[in-house]
N, C-alpha and C. Protein backbone atom coordinates (compact mmCIF):
# COMPACT_ATOMS: atom_id res chain seq x y z
N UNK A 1 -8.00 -16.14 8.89
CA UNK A 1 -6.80 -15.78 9.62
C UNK A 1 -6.71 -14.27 9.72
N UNK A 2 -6.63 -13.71 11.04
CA UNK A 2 -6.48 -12.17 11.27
C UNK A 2 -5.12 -12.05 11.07
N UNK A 3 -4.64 -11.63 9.97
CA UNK A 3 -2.83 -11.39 9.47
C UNK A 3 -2.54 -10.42 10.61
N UNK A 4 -3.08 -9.26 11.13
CA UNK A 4 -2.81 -8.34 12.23
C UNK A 4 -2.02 -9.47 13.04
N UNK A 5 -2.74 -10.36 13.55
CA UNK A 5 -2.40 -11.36 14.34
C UNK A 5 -0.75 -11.58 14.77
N UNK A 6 -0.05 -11.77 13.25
CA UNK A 6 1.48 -11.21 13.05
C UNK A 6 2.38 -10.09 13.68
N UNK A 7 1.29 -9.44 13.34
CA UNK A 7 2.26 -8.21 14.03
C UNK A 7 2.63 -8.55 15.59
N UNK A 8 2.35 -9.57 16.19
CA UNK A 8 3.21 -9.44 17.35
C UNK A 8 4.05 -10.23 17.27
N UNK A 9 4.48 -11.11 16.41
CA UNK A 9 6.01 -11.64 15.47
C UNK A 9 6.71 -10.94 15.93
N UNK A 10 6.45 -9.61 15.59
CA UNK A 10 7.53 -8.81 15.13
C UNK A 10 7.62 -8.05 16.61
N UNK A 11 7.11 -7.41 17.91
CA UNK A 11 7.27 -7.47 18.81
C UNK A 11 8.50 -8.44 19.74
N UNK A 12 7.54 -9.72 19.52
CA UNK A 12 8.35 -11.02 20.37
C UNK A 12 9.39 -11.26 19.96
N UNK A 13 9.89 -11.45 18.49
CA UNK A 13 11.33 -11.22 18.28
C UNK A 13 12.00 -9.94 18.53
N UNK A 14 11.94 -8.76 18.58
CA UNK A 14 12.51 -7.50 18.74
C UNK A 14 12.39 -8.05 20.55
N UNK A 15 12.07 -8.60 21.47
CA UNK A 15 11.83 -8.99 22.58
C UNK A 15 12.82 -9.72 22.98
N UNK A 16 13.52 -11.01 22.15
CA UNK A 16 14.35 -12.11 22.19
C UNK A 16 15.68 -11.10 22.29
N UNK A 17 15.82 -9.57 22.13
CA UNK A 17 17.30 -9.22 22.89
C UNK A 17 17.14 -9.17 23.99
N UNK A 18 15.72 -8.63 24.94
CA UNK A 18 15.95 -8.19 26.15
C UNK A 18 15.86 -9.42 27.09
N UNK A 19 17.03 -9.50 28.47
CA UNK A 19 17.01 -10.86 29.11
C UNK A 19 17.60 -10.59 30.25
N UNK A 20 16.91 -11.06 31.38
CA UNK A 20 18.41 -10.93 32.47
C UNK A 20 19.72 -11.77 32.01
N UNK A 21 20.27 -11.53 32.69
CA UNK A 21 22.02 -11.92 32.53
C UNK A 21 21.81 -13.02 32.26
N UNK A 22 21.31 -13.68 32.95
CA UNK A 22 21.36 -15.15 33.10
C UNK A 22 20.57 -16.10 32.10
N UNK A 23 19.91 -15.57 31.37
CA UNK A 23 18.84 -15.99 30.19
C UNK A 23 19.82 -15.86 29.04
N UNK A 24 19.92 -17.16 28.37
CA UNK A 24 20.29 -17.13 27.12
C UNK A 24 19.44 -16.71 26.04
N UNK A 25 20.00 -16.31 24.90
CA UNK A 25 19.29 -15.41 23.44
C UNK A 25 18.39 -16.48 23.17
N UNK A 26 17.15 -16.22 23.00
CA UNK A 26 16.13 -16.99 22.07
C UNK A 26 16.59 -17.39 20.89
N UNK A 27 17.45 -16.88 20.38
CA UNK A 27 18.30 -16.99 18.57
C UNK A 27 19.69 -17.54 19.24
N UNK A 28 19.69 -18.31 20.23
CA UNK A 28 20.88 -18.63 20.44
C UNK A 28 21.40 -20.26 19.88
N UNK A 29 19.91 -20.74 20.05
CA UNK A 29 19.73 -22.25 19.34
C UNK A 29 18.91 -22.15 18.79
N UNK A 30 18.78 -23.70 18.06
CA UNK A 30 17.48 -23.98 16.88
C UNK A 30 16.77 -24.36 18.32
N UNK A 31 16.92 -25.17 19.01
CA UNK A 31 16.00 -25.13 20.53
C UNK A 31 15.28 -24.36 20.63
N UNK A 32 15.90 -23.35 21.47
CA UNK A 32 15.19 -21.99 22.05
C UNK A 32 14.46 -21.31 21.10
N UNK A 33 14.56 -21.06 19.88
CA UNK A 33 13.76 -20.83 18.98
C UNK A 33 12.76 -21.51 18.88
N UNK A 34 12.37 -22.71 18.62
CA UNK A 34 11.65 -23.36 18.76
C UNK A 34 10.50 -23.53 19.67
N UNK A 35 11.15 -22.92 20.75
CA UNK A 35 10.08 -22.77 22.20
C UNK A 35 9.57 -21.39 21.92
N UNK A 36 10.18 -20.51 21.39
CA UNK A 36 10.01 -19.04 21.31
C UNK A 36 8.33 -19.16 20.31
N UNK A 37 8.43 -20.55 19.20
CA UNK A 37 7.77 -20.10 18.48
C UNK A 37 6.60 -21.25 18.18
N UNK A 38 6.56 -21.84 19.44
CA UNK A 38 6.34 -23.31 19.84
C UNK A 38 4.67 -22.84 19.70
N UNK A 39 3.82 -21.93 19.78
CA UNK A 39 2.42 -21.90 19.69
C UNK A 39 2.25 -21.59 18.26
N UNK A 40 3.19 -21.39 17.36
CA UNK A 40 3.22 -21.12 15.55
C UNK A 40 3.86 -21.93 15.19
N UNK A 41 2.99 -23.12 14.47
CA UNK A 41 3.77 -24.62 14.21
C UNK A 41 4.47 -24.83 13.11
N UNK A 42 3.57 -23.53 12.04
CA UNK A 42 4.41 -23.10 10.75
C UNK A 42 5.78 -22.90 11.07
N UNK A 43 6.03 -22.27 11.69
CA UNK A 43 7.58 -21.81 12.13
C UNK A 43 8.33 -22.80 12.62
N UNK A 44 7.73 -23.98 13.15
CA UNK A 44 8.62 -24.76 14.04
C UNK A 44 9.40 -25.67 12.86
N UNK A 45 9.56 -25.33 12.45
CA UNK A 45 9.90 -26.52 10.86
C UNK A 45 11.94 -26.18 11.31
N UNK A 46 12.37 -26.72 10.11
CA UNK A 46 13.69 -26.73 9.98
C UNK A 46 14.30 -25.85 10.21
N UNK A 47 14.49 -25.18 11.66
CA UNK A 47 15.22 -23.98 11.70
C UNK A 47 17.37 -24.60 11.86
N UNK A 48 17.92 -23.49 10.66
CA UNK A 48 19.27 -23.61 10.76
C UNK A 48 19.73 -22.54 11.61
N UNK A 49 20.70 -22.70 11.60
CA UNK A 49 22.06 -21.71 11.79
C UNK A 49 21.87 -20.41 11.00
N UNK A 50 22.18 -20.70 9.50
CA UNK A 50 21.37 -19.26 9.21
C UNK A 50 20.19 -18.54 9.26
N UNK A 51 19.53 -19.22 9.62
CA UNK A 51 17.66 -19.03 9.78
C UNK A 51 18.02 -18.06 11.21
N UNK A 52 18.57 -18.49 12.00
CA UNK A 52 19.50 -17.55 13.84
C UNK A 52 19.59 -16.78 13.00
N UNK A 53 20.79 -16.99 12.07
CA UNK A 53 21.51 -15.45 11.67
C UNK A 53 20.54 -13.90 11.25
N UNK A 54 19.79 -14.74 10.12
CA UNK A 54 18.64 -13.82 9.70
C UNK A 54 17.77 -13.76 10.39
N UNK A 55 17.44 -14.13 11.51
CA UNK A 55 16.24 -13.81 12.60
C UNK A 55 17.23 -12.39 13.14
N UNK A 56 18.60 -12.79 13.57
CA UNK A 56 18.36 -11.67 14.60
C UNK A 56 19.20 -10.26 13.26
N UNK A 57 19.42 -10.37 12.92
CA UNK A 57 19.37 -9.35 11.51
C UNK A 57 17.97 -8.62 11.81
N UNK A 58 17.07 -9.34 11.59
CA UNK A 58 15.94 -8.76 11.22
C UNK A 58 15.32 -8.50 12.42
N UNK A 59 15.30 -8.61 13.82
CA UNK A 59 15.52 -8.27 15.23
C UNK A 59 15.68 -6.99 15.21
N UNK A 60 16.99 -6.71 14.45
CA UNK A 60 17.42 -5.12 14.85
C UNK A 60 16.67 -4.20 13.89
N UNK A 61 16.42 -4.85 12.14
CA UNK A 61 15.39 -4.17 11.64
C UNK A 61 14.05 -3.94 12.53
N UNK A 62 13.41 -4.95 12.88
CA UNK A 62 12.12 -4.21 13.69
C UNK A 62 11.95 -3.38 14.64
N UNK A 63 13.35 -3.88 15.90
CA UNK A 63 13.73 -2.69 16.39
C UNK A 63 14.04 -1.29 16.07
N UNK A 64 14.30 -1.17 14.81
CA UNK A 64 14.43 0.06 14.47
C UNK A 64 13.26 0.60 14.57
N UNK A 65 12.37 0.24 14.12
CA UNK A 65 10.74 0.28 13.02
C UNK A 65 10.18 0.65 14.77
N UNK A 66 10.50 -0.23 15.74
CA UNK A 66 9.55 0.40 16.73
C UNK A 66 10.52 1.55 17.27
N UNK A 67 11.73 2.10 16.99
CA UNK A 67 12.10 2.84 17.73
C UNK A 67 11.45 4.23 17.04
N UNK A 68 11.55 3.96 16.06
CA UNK A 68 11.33 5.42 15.15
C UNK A 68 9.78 6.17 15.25
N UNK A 69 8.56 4.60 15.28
CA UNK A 69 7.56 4.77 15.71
C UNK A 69 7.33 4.94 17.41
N UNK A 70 7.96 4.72 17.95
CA UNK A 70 7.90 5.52 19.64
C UNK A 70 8.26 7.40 19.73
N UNK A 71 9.45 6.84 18.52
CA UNK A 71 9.68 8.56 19.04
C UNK A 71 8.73 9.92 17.92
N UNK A 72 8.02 8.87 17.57
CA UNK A 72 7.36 9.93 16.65
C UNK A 72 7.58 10.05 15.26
N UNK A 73 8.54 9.55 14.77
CA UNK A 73 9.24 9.18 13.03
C UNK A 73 8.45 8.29 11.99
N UNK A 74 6.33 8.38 12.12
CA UNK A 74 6.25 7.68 11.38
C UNK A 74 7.00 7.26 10.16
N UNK A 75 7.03 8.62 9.38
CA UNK A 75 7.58 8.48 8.21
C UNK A 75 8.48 7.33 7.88
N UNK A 76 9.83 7.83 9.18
CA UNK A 76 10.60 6.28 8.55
C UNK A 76 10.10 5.05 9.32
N UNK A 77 9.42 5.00 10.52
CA UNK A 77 9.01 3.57 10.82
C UNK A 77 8.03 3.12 9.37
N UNK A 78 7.45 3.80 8.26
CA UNK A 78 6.90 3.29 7.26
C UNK A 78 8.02 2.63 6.56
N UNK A 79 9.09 3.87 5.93
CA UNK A 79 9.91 3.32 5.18
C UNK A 79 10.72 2.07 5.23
N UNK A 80 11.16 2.12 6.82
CA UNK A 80 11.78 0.73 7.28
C UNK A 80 10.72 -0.58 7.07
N UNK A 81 9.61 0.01 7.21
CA UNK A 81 8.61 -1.20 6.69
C UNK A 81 8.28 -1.91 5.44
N UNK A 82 8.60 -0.90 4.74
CA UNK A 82 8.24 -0.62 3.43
C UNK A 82 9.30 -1.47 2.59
N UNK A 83 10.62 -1.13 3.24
CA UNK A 83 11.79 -2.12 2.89
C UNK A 83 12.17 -3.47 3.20
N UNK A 84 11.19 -4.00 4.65
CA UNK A 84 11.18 -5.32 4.93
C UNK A 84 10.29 -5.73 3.79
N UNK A 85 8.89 -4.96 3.51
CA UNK A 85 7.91 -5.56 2.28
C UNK A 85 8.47 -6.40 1.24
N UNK A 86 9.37 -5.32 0.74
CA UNK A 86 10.05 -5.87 -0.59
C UNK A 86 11.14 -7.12 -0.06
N UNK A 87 11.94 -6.58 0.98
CA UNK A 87 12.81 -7.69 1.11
C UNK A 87 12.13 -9.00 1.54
N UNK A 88 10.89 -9.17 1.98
CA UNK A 88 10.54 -10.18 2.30
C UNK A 88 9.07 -10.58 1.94
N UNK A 89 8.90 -10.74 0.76
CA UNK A 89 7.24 -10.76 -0.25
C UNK A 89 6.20 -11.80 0.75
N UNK A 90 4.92 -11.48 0.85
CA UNK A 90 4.07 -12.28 1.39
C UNK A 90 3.61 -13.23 0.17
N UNK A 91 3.16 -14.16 0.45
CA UNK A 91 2.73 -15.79 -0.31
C UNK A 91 1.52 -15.92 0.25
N UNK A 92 0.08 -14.96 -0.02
CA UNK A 92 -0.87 -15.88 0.72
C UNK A 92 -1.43 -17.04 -0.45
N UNK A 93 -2.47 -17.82 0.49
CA UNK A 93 -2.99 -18.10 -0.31
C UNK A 93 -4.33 -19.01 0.56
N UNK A 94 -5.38 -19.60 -0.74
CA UNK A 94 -6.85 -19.36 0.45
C UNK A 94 -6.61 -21.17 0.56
N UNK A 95 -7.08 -21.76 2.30
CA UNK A 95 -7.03 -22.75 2.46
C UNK A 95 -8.49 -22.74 3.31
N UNK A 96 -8.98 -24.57 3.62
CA UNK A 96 -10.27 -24.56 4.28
C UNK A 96 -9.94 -25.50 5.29
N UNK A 97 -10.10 -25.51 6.16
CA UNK A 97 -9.48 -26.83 7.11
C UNK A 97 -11.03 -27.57 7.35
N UNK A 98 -11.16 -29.03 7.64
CA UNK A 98 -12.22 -29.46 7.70
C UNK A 98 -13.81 -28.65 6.99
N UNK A 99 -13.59 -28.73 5.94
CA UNK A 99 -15.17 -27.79 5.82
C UNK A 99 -15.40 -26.79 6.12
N UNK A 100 -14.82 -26.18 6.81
CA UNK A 100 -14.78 -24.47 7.52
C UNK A 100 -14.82 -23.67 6.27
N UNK A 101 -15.14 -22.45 6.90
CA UNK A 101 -15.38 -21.04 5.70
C UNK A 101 -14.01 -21.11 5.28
N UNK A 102 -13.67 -20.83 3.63
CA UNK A 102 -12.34 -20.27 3.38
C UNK A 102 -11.91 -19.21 3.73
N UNK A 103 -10.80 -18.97 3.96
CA UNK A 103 -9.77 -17.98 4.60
C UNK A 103 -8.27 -17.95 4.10
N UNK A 104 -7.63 -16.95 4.72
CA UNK A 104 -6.23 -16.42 3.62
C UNK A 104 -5.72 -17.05 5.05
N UNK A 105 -4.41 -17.97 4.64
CA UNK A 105 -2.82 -18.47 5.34
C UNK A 105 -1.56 -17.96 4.69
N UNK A 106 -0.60 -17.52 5.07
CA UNK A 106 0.37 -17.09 4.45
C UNK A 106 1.36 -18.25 4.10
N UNK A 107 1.85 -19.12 2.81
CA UNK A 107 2.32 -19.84 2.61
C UNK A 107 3.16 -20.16 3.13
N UNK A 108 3.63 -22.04 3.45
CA UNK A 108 4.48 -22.55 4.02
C UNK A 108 6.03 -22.62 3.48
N UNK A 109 6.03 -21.89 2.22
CA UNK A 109 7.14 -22.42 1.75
C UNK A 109 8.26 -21.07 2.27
N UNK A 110 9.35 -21.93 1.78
CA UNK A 110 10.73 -20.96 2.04
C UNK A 110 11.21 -21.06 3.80
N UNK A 111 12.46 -20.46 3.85
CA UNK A 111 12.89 -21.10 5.08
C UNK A 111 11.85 -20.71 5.91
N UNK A 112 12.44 -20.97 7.72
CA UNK A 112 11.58 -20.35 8.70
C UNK A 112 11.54 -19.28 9.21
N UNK A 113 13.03 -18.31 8.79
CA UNK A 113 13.54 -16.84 8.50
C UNK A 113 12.46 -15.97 7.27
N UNK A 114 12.39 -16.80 6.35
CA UNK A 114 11.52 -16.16 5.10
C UNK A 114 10.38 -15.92 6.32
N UNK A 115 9.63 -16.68 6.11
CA UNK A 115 8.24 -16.91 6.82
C UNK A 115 8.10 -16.30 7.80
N UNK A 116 8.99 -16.26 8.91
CA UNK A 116 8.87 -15.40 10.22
C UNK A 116 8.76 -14.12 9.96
N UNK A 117 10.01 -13.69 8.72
CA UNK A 117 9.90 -12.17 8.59
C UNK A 117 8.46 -11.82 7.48
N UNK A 118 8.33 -12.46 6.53
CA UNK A 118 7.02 -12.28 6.08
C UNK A 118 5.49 -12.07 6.78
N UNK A 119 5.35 -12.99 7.83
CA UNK A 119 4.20 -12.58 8.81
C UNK A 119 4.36 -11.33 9.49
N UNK A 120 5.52 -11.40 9.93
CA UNK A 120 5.86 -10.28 10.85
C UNK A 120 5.41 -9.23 10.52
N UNK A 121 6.37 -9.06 9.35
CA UNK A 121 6.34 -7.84 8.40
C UNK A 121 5.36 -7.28 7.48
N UNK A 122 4.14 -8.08 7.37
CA UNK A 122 3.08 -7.84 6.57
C UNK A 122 1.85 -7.67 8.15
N UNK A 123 1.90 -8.12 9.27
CA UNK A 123 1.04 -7.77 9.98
C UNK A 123 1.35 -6.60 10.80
N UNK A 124 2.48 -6.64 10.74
CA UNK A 124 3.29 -4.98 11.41
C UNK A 124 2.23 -4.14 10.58
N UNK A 125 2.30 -4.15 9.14
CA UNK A 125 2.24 -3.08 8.22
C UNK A 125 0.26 -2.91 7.92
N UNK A 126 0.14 -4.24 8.14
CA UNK A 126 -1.62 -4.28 7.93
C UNK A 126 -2.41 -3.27 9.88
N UNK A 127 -1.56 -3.61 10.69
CA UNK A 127 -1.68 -3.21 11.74
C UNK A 127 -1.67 -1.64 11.82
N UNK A 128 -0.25 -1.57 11.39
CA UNK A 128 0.27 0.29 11.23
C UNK A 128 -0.96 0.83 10.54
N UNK A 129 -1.40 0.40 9.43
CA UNK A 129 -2.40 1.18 8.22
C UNK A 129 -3.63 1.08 8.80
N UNK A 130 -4.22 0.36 9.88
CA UNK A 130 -5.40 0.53 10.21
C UNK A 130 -5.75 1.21 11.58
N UNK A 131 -4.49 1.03 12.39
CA UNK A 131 -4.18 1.72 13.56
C UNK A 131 -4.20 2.66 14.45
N UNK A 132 -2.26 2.99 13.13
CA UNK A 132 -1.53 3.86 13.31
C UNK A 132 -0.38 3.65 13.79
N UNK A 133 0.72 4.08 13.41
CA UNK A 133 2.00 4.08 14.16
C UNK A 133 2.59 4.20 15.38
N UNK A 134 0.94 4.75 16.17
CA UNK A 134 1.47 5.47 17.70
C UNK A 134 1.37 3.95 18.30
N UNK A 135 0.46 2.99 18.09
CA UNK A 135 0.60 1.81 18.57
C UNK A 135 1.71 1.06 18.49
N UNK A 136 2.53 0.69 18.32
CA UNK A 136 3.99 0.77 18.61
C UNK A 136 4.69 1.29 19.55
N UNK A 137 5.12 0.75 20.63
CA UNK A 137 5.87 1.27 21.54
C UNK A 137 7.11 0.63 22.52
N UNK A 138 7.48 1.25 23.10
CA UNK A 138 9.21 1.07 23.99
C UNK A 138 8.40 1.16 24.90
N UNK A 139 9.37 0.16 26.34
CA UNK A 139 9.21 -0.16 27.60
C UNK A 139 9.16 1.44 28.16
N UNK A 140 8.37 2.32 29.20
CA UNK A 140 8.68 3.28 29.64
C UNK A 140 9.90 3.40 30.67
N UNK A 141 9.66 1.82 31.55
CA UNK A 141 11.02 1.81 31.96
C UNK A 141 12.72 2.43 31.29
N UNK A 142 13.49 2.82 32.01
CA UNK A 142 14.25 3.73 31.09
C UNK A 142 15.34 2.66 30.82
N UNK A 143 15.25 1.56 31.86
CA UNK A 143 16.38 0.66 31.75
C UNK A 143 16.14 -0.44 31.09
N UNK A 144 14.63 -0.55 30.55
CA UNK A 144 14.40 -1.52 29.78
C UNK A 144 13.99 -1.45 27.92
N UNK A 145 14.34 -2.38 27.26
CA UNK A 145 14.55 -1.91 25.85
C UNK A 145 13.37 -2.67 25.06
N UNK A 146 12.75 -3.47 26.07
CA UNK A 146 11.23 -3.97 25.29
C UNK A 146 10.39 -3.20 24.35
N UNK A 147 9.75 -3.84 23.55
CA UNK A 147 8.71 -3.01 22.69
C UNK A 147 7.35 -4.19 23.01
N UNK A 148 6.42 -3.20 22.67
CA UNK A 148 4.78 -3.79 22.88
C UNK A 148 4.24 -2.96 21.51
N UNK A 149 2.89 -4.14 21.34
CA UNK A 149 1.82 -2.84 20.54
C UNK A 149 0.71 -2.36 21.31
N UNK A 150 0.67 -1.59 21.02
CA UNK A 150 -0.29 -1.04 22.28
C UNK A 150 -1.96 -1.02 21.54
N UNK A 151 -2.67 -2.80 22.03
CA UNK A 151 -4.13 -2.72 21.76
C UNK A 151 -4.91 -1.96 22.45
N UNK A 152 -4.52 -1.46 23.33
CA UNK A 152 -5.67 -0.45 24.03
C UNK A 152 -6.51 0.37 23.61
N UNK A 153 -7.91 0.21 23.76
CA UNK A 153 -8.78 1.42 23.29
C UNK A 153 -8.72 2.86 23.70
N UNK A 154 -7.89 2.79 24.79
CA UNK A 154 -7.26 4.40 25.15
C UNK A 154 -6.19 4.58 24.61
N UNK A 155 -5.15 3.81 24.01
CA UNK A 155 -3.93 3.89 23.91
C UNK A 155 -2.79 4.36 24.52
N UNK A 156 -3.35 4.05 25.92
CA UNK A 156 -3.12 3.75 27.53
C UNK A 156 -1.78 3.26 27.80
N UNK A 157 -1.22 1.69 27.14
CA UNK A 157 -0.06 1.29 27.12
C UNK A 157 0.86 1.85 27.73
N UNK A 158 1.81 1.64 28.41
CA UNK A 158 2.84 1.68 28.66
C UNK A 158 4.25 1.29 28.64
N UNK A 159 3.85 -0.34 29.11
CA UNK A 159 5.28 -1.20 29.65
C UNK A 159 5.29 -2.43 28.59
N UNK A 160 6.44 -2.62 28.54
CA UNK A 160 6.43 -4.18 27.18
C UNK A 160 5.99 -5.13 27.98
N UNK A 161 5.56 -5.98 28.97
CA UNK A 161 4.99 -6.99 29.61
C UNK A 161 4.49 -6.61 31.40
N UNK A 162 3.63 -7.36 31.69
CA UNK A 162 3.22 -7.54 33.08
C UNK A 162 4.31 -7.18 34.13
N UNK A 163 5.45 -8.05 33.84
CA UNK A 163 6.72 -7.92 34.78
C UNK A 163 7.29 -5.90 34.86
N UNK A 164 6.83 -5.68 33.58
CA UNK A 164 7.41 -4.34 33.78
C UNK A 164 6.31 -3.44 34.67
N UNK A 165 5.19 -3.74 34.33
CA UNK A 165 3.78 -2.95 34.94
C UNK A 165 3.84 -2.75 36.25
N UNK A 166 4.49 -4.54 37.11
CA UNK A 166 4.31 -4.73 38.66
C UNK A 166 6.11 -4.40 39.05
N UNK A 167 6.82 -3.84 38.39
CA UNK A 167 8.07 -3.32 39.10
C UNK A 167 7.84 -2.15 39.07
N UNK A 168 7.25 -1.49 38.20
CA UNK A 168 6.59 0.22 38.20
C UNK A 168 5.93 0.49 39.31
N UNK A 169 5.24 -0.53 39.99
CA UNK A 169 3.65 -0.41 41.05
C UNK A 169 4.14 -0.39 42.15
N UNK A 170 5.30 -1.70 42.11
CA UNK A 170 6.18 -1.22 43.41
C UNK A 170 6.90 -0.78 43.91
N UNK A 171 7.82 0.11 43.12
CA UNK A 171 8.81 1.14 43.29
C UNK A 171 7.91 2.38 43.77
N UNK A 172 6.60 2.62 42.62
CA UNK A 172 6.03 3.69 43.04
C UNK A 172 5.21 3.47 44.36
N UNK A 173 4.89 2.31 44.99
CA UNK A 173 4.28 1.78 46.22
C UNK A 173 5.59 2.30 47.14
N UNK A 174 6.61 2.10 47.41
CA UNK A 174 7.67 2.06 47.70
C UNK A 174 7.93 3.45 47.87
N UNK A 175 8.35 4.27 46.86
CA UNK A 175 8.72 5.85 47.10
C UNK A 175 7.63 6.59 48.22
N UNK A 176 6.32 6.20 47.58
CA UNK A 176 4.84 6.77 48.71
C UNK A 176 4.96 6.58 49.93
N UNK A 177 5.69 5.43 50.12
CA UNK A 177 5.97 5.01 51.77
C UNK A 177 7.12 5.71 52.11
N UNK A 178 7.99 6.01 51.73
CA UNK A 178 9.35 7.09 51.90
C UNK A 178 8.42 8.52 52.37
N UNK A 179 7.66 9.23 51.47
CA UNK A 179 6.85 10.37 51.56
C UNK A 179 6.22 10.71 52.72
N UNK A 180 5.28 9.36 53.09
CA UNK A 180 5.03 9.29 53.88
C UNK A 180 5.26 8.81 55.67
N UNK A 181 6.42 8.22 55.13
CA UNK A 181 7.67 7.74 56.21
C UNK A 181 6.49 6.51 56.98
N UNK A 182 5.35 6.39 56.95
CA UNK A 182 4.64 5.18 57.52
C UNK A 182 5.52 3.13 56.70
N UNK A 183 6.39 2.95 57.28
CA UNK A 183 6.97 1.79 57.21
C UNK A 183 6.19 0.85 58.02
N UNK A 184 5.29 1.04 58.73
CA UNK A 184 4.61 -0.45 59.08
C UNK A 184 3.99 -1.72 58.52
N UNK A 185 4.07 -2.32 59.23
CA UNK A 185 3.41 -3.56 58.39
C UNK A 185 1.97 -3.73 57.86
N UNK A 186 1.34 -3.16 58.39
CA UNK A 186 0.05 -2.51 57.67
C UNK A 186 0.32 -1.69 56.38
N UNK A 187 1.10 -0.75 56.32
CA UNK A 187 1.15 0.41 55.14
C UNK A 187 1.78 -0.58 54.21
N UNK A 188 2.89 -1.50 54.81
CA UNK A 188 3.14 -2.25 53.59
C UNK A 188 2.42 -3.44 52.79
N UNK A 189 2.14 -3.83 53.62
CA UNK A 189 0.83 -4.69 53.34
C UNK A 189 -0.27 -3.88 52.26
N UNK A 190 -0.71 -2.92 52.45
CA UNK A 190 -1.70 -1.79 51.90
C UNK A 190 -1.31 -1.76 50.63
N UNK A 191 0.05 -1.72 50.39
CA UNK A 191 0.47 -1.30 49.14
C UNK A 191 0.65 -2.50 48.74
């Protein structure tokens, strides 16, 4: 198991605030949670009411952690890390599925709040230490509050998802045609 793997836990929930209007909170039901976390089956287990509560608690902790690491604050995006560590201890331990090579799983036990923030928070931190902190980042959009990690071998990144990349492409498609005042159906087409 690549524990890095986790660290985008902690992304996709810091993600579950941003929504159009019309999209209800991912932490709004044990449902929607459920779909949120529907490809991690560990997680799909008994989510409560407080399991919501402490998800989005810990929402605004990661949000912090990527805000501090966008603007340059390793230091405290460590410390804020450093404090989920303790508040939330990892449990690995080595399992083999069918005969396969052994490998480290992070234990099933404790709620689905424990567990969520434990992966999260231990692949955030295995990620940060091999990284770096600059991988971590905010939507460039100014109106949008997404975070991404930025795998890029340039560290290129920009936008928290696809949707943000192709509203960037066409605004800036869009202004070029203003510049250039060519509005035809060709130039738009082009772009």
């Amino acid at each position: 198991m690549d524990l890095t793997s986790y660290a985008e836990l902690a992304a996709r929930l810091v993600n579950t605030a941003v929504r159009a209007d019309d999209e209800p909170d991912s932490l709004g039901t044990t449902e929607a949670f459920r779909l949120l976390v529907a490809d991690r089956p560990h997680l799909a287990g008994q989510v409560t009411r407080h399991d919501l509560d402490a998800l989005r608690l810990l929402r605004t902790e990661f949000s912090r952690i990527f805000t501090a690491a966008a603007e340059g604050a390793e230091a405290t995006a460590v410390e804020l890390m450093n404090a989920l560590l303790v508040q939330h201890p990892v449990h690995p331990m080595i399992v083999s599925h069918d005969a396969a090579r052994w490998h480290v799983h992070l234990s099933e036990t404790g709620s689905v709040a424990d567990r969520y923030a434990a992966g999260a928070a231990i692949g955030l931190a295995i990620l940060v230490t091999q990284l770096g902190a600059n991988r971590l980042g905010i939507c460039a959009i100014a109106s949008c509050p997404g975070v991404f990690i930025d795998a890029s071998t340039n560290r290129s990144r920009r936008y928290c998802s696809e949707h943000c990349t192709t509203r960037t492409s066409n605004v800036t498609a869009i202004r070029a045609q203003g510049r250039t005042g060519d509005t035809s159906p060709a130039a738009t087409a082009a772009s």
